[in-house]
PDB file of N, CA and C in Angstrom:
ATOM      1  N   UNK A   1     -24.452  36.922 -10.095  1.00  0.00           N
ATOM      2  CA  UNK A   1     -23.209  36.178 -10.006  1.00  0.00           C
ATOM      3  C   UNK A   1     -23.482  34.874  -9.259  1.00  0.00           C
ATOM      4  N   UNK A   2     -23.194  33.877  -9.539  1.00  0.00           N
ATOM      5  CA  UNK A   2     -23.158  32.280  -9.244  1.00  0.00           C
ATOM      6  C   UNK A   2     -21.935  31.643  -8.980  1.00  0.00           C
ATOM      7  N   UNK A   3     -21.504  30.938  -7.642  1.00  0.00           N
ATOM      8  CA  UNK A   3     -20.395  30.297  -7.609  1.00  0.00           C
ATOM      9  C   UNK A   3     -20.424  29.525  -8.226  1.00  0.00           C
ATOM     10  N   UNK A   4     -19.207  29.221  -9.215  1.00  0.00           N
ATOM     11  CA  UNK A   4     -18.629  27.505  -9.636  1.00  0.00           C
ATOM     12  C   UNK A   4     -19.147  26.627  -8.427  1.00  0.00           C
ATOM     13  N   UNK A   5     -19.408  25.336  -8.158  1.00  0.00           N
ATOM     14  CA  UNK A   5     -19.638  24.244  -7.496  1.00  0.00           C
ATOM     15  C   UNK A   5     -18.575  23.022  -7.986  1.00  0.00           C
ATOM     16  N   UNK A   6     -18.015  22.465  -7.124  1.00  0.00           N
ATOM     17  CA  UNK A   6     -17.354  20.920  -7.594  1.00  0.00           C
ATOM     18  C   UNK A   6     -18.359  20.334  -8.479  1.00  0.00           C
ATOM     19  N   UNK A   7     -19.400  20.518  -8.279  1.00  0.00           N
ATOM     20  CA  UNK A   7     -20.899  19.675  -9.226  1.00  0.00           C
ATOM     21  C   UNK A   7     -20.726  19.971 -10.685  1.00  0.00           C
ATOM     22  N   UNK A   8     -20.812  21.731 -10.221  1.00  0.00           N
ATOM     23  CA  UNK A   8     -20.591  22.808 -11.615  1.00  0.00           C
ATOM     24  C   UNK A   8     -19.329  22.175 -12.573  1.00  0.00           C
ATOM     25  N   UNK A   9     -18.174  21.822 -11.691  1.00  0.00           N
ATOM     26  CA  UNK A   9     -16.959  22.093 -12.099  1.00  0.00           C
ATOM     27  C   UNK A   9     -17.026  20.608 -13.169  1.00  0.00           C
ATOM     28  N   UNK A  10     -17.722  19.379 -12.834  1.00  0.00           N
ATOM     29  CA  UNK A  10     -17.554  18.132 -12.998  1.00  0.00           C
ATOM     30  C   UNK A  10     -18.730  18.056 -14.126  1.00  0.00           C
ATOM     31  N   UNK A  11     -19.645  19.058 -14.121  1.00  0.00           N
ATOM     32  CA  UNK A  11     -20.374  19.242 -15.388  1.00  0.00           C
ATOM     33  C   UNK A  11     -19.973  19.669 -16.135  1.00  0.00           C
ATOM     34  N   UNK A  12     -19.472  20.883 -16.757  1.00  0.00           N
ATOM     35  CA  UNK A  12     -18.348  21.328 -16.995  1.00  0.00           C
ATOM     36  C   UNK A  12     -16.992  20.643 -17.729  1.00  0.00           C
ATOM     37  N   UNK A  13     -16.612  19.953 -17.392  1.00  0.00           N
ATOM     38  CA  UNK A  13     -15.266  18.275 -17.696  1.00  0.00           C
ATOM     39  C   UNK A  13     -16.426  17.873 -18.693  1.00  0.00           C
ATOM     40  N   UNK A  14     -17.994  17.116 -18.482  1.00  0.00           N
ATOM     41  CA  UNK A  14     -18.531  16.114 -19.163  1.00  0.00           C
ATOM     42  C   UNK A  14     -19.118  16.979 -20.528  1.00  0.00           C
ATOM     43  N   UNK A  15     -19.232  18.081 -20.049  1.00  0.00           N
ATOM     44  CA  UNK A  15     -19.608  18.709 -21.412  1.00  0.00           C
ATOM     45  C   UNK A  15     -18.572  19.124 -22.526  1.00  0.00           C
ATOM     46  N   UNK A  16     -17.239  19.264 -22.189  1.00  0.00           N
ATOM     47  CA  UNK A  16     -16.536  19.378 -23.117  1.00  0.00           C
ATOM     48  C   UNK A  16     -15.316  18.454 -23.586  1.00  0.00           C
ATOM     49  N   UNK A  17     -15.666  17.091 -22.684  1.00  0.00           N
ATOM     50  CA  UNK A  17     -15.328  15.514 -23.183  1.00  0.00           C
ATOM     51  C   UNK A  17     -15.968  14.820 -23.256  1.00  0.00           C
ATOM     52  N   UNK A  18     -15.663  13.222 -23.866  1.00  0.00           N
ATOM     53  CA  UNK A  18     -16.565  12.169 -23.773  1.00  0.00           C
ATOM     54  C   UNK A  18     -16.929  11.818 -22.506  1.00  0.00           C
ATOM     55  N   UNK A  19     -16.018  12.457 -21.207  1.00  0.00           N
ATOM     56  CA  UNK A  19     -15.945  11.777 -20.318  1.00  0.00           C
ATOM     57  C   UNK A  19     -17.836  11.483 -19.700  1.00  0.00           C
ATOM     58  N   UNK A  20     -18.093  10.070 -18.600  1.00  0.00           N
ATOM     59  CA  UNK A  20     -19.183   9.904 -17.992  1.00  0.00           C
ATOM     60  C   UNK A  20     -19.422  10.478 -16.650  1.00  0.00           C
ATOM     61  N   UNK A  21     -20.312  10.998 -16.498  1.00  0.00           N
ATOM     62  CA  UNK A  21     -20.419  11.789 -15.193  1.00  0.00           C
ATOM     63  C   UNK A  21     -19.326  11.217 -13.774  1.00  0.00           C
ATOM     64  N   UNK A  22     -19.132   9.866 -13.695  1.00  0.00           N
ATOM     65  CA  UNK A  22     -18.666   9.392 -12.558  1.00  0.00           C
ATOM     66  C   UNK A  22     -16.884   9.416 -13.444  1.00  0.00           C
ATOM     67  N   UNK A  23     -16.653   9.545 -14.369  1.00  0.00           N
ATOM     68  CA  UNK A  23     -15.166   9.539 -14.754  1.00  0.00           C
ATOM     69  C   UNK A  23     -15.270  10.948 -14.649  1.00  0.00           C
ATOM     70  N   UNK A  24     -15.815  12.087 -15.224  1.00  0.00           N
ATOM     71  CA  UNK A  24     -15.328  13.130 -14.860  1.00  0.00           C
ATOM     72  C   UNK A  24     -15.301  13.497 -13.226  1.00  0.00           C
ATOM     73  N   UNK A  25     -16.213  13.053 -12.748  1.00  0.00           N
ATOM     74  CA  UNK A  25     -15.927  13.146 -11.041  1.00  0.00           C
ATOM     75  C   UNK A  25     -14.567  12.595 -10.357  1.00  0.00           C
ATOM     76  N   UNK A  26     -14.508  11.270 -11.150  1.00  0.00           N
ATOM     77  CA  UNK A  26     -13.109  10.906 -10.897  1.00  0.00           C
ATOM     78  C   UNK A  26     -11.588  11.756 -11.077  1.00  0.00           C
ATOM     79  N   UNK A  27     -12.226  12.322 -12.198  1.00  0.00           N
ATOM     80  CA  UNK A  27     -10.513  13.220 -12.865  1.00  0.00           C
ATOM     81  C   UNK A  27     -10.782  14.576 -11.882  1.00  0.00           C
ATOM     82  N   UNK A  28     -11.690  14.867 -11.745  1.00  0.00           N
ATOM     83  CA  UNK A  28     -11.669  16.385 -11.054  1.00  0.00           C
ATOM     84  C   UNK A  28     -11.483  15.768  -9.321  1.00  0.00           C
ATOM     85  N   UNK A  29     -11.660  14.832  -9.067  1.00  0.00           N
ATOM     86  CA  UNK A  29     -11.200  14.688  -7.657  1.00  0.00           C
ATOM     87  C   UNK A  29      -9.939  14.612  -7.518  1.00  0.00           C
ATOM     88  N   UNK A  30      -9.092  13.401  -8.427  1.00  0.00           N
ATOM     89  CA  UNK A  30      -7.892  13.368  -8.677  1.00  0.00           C
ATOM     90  C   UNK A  30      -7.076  14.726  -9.015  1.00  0.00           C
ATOM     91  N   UNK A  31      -7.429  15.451  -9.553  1.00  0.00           N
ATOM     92  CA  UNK A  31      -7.094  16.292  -9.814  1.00  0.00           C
ATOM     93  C   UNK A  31      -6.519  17.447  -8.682  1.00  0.00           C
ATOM     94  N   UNK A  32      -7.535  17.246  -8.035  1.00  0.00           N
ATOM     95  CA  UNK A  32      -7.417  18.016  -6.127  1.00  0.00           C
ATOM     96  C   UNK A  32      -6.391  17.778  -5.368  1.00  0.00           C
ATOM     97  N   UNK A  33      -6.819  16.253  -5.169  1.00  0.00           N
ATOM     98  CA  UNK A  33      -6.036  15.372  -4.645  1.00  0.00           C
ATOM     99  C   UNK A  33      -4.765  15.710  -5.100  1.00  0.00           C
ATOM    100  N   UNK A  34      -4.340  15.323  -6.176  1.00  0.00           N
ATOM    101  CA  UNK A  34      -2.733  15.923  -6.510  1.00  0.00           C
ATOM    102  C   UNK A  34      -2.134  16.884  -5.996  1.00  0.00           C
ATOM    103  N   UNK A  35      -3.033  18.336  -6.289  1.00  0.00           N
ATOM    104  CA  UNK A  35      -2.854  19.339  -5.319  1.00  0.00           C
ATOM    105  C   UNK A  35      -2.501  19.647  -3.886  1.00  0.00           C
ATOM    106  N   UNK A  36      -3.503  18.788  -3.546  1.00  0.00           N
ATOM    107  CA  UNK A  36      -3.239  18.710  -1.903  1.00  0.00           C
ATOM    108  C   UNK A  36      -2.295  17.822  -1.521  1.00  0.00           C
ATOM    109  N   UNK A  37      -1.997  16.686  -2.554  1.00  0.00           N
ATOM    110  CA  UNK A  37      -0.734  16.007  -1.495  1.00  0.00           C
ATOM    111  C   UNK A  37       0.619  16.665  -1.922  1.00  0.00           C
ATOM    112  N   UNK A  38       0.744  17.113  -3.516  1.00  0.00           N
ATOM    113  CA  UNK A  38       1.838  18.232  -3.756  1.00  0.00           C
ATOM    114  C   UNK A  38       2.140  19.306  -2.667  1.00  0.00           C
ATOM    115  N   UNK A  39       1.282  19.913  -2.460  1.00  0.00           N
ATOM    116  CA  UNK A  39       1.506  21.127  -0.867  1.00  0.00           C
ATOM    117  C   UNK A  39       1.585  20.321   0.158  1.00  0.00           C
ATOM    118  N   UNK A  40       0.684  19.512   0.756  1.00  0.00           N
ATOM    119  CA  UNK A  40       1.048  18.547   1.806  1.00  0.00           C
ATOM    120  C   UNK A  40       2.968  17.945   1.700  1.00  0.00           C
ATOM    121  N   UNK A  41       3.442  17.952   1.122  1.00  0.00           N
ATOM    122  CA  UNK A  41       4.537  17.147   0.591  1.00  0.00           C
ATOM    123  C   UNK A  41       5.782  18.862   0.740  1.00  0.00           C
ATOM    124  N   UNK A  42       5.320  19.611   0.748  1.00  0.00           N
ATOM    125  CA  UNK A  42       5.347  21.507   1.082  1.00  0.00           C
ATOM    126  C   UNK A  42       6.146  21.535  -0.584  1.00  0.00           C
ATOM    127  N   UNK A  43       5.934  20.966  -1.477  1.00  0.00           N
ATOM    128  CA  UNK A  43       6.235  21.372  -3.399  1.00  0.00           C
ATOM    129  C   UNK A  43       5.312  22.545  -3.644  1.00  0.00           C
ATOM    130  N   UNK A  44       5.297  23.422  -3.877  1.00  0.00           N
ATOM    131  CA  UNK A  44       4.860  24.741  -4.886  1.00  0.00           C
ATOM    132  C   UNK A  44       3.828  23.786  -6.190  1.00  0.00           C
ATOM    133  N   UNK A  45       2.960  24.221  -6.234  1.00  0.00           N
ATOM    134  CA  UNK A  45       2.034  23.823  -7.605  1.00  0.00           C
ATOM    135  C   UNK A  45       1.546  24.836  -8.567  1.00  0.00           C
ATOM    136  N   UNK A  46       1.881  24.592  -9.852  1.00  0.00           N
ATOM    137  CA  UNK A  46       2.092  25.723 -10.886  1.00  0.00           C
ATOM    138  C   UNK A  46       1.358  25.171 -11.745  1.00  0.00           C
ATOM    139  N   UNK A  47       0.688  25.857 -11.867  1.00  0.00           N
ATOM    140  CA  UNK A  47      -0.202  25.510 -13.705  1.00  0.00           C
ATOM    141  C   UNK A  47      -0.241  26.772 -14.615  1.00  0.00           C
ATOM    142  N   UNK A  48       0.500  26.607 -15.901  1.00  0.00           N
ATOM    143  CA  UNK A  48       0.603  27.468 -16.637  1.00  0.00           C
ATOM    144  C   UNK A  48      -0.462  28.088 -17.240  1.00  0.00           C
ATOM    145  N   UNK A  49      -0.343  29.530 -17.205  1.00  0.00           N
ATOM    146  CA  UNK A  49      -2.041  30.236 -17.142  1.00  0.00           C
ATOM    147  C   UNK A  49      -2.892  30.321 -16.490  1.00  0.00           C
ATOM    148  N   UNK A  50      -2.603  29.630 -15.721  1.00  0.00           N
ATOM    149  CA  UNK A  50      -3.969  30.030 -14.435  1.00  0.00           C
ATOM    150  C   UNK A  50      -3.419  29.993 -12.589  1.00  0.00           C
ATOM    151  N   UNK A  51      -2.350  30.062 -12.463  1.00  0.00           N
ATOM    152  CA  UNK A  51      -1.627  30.815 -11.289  1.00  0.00           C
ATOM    153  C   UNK A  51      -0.804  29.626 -10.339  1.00  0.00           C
ATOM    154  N   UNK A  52      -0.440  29.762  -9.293  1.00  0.00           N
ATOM    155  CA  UNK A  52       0.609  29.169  -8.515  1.00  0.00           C
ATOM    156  C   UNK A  52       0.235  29.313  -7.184  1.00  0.00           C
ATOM    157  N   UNK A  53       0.005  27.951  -6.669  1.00  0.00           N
ATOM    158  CA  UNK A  53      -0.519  27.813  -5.132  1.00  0.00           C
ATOM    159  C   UNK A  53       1.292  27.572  -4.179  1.00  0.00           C
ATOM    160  N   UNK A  54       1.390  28.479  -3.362  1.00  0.00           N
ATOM    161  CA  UNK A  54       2.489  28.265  -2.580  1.00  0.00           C
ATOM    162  C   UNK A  54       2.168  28.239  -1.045  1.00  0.00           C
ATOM    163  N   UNK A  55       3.356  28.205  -0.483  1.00  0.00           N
ATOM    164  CA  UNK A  55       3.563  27.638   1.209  1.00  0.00           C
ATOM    165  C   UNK A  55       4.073  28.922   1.591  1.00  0.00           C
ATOM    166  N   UNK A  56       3.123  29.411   2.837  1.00  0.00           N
ATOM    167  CA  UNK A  56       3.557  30.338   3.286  1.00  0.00           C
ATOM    168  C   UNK A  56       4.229  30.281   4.419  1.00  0.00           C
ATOM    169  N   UNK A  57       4.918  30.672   5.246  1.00  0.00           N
ATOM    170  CA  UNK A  57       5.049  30.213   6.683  1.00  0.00           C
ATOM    171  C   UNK A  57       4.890  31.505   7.387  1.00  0.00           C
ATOM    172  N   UNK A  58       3.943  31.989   8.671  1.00  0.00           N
ATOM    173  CA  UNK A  58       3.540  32.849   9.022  1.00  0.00           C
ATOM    174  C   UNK A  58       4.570  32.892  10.512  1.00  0.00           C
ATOM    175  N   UNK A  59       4.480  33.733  11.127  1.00  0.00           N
ATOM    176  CA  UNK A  59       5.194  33.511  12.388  1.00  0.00           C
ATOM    177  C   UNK A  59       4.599  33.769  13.590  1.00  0.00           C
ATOM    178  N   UNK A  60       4.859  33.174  14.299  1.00  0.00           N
ATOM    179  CA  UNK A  60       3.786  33.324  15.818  1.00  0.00           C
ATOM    180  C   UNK A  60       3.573  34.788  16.031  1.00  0.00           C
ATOM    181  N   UNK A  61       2.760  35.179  16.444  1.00  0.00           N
ATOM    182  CA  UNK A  61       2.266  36.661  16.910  1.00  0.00           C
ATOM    183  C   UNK A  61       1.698  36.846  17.773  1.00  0.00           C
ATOM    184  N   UNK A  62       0.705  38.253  18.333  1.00  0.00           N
ATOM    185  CA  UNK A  62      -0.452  38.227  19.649  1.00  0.00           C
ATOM    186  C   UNK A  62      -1.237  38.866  18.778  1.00  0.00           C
ATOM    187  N   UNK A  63      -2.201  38.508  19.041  1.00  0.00           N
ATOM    188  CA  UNK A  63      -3.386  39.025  18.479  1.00  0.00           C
ATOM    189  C   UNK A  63      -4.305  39.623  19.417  1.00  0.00           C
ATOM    190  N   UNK A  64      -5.495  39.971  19.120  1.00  0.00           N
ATOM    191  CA  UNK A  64      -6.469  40.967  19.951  1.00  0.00           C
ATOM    192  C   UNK A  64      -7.834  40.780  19.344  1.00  0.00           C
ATOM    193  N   UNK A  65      -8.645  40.431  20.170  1.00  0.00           N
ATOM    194  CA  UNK A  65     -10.152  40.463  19.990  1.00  0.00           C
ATOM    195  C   UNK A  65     -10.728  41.975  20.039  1.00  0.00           C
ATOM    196  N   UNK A  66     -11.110  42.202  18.999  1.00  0.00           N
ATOM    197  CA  UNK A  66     -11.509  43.592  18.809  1.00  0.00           C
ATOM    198  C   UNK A  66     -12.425  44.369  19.653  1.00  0.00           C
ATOM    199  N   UNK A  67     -13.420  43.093  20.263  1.00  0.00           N
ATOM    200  CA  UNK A  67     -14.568  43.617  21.232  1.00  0.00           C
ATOM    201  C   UNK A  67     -13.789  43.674  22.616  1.00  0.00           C
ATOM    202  N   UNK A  68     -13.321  42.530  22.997  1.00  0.00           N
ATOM    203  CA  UNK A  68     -13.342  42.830  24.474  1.00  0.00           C
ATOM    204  C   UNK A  68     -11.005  43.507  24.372  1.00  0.00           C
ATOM    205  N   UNK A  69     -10.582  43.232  23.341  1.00  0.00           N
ATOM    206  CA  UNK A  69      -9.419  44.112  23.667  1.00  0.00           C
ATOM    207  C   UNK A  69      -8.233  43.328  24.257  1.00  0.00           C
ATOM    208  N   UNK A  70      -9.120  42.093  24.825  1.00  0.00           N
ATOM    209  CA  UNK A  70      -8.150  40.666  25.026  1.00  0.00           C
ATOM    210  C   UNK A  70      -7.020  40.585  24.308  1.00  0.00           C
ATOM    211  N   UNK A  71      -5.583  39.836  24.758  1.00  0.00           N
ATOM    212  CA  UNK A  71      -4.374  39.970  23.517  1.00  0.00           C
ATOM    213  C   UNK A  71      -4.141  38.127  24.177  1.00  0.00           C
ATOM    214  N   UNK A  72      -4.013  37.501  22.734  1.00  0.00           N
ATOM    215  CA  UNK A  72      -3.772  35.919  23.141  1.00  0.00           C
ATOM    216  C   UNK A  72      -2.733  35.618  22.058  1.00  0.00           C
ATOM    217  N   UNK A  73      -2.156  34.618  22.072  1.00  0.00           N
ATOM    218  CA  UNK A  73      -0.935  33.874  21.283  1.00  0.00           C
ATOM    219  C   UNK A  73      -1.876  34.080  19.964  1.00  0.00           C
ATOM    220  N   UNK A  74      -1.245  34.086  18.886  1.00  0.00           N
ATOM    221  CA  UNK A  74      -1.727  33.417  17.451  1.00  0.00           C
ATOM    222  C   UNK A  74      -0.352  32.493  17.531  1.00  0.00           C
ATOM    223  N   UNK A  75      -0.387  31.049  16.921  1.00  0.00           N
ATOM    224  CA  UNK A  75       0.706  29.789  16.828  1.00  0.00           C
ATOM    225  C   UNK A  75       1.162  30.293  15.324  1.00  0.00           C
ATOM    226  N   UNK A  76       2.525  29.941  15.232  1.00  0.00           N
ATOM    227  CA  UNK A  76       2.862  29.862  14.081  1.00  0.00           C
ATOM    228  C   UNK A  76       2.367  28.873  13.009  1.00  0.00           C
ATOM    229  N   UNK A  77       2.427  28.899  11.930  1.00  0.00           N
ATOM    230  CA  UNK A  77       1.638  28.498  11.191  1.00  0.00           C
ATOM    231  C   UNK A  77       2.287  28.740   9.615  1.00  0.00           C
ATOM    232  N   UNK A  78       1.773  27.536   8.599  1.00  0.00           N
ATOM    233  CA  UNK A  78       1.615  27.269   7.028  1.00  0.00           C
ATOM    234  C   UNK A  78       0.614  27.471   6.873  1.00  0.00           C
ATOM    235  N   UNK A  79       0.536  28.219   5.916  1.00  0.00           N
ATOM    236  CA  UNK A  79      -0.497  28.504   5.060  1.00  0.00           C
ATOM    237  C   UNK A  79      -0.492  28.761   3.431  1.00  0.00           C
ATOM    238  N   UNK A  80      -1.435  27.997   2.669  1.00  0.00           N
ATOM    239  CA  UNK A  80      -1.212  27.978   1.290  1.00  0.00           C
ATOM    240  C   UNK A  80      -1.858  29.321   0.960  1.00  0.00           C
ATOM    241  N   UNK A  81      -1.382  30.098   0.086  1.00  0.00           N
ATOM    242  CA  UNK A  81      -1.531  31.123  -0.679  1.00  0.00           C
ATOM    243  C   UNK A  81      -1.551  31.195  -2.171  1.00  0.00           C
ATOM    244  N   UNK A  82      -2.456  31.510  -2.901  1.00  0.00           N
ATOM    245  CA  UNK A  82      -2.285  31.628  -4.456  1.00  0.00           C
ATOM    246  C   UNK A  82      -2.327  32.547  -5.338  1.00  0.00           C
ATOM    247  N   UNK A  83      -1.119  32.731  -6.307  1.00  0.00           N
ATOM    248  CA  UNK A  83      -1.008  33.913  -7.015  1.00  0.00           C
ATOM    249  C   UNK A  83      -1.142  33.451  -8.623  1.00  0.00           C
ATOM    250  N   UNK A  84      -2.118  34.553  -8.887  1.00  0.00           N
ATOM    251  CA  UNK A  84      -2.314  34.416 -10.293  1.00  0.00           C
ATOM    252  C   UNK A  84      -1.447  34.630 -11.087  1.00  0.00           C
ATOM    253  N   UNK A  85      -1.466  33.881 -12.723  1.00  0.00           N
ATOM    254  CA  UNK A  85      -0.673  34.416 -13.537  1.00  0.00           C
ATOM    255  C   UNK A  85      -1.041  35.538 -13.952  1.00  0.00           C
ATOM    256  N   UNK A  86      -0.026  35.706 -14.761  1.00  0.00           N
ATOM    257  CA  UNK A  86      -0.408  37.101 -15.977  1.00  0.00           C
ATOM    258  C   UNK A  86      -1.616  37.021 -16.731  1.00  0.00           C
ATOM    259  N   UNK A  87      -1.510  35.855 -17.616  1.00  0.00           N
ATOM    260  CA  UNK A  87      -2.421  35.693 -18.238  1.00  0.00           C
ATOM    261  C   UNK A  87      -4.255  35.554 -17.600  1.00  0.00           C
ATOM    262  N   UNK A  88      -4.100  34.970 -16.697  1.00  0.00           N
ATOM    263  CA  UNK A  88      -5.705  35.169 -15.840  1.00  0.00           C
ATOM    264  C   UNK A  88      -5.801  36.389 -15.202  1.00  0.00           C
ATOM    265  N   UNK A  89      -4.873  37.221 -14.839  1.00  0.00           N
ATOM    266  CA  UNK A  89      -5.505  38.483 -14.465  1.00  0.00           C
ATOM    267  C   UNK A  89      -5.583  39.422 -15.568  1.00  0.00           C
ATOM    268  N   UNK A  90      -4.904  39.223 -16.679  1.00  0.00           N
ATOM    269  CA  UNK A  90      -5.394  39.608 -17.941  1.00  0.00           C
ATOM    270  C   UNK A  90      -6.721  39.534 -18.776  1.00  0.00           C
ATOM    271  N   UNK A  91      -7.393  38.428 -18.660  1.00  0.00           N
ATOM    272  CA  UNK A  91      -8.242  37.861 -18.548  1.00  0.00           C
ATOM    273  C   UNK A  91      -9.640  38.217 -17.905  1.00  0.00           C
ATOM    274  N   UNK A  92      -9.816  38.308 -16.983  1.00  0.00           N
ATOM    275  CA  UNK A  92     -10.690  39.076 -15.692  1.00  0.00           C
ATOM    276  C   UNK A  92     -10.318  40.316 -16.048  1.00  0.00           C
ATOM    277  N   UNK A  93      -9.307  40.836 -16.120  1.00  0.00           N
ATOM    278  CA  UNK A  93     -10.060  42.276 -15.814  1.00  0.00           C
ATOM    279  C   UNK A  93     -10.115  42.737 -17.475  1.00  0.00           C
ATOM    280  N   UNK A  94      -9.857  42.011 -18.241  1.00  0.00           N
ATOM    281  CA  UNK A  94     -10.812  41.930 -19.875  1.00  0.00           C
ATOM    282  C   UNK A  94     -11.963  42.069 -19.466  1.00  0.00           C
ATOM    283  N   UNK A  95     -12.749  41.020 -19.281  1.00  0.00           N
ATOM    284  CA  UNK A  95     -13.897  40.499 -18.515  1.00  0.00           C
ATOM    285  C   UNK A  95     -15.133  41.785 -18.015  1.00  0.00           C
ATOM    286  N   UNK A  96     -13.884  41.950 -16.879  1.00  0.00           N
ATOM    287  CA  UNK A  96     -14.717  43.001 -15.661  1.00  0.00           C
ATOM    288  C   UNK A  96     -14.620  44.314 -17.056  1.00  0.00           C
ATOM    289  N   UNK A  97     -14.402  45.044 -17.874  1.00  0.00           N
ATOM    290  CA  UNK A  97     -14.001  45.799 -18.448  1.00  0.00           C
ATOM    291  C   UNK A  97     -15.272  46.000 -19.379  1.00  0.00           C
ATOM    292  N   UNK A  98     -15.523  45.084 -20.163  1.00  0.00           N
ATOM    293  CA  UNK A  98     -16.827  44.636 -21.027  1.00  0.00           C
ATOM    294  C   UNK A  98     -18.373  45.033 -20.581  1.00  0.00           C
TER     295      UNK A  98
END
């Protein structure tokens, strides 16, 4: 098993468009970018078929260091979370199944 890479991902774009290595780098950065200022901006981002990045909001808590047993603040906190569609976990576990 091999991770995808941004490298991977931008090879990937050039092989299945005309695009030139530095335009597909361009669209797959842009592409991010959108992402991140959509959640930055706290909008939900949805792409049909392949899942939905949302805003979580967690709430302050105490936490505990497992070794020494210590209990300290955890801060409240956002956090992005992403849930797949139907169709991609349909998909994968096709996949894993084979």
């Amino acid at each position: 098993m091999t991770t995808l890479t941004k490298s991977d991902l931008i090879q990937k774009v050039m092989d299945s468009s005309s695009l030139k290595r530095m335009e597909a780098a361009k669209f797959v950065e842009d592409f991010f970018e959108v992402i991140i200022k959509s959640l930055e901006a706290g909008d939900p981002v949805k792409v049909p078929g392949f899942g939905n990045f949302i805003l979580r909001d967690k709430k302050a808590r105490i936490g505990r260091n497992p070794k020494t047993k210590k209990e300290y603040p955890i801060d409240a906190r956002r956090v992005v979370s992403f849930r797949t569609s139907n169709i991609l976990k349909s998909a994968v576990k096709e996949q894993g199944a084979a």
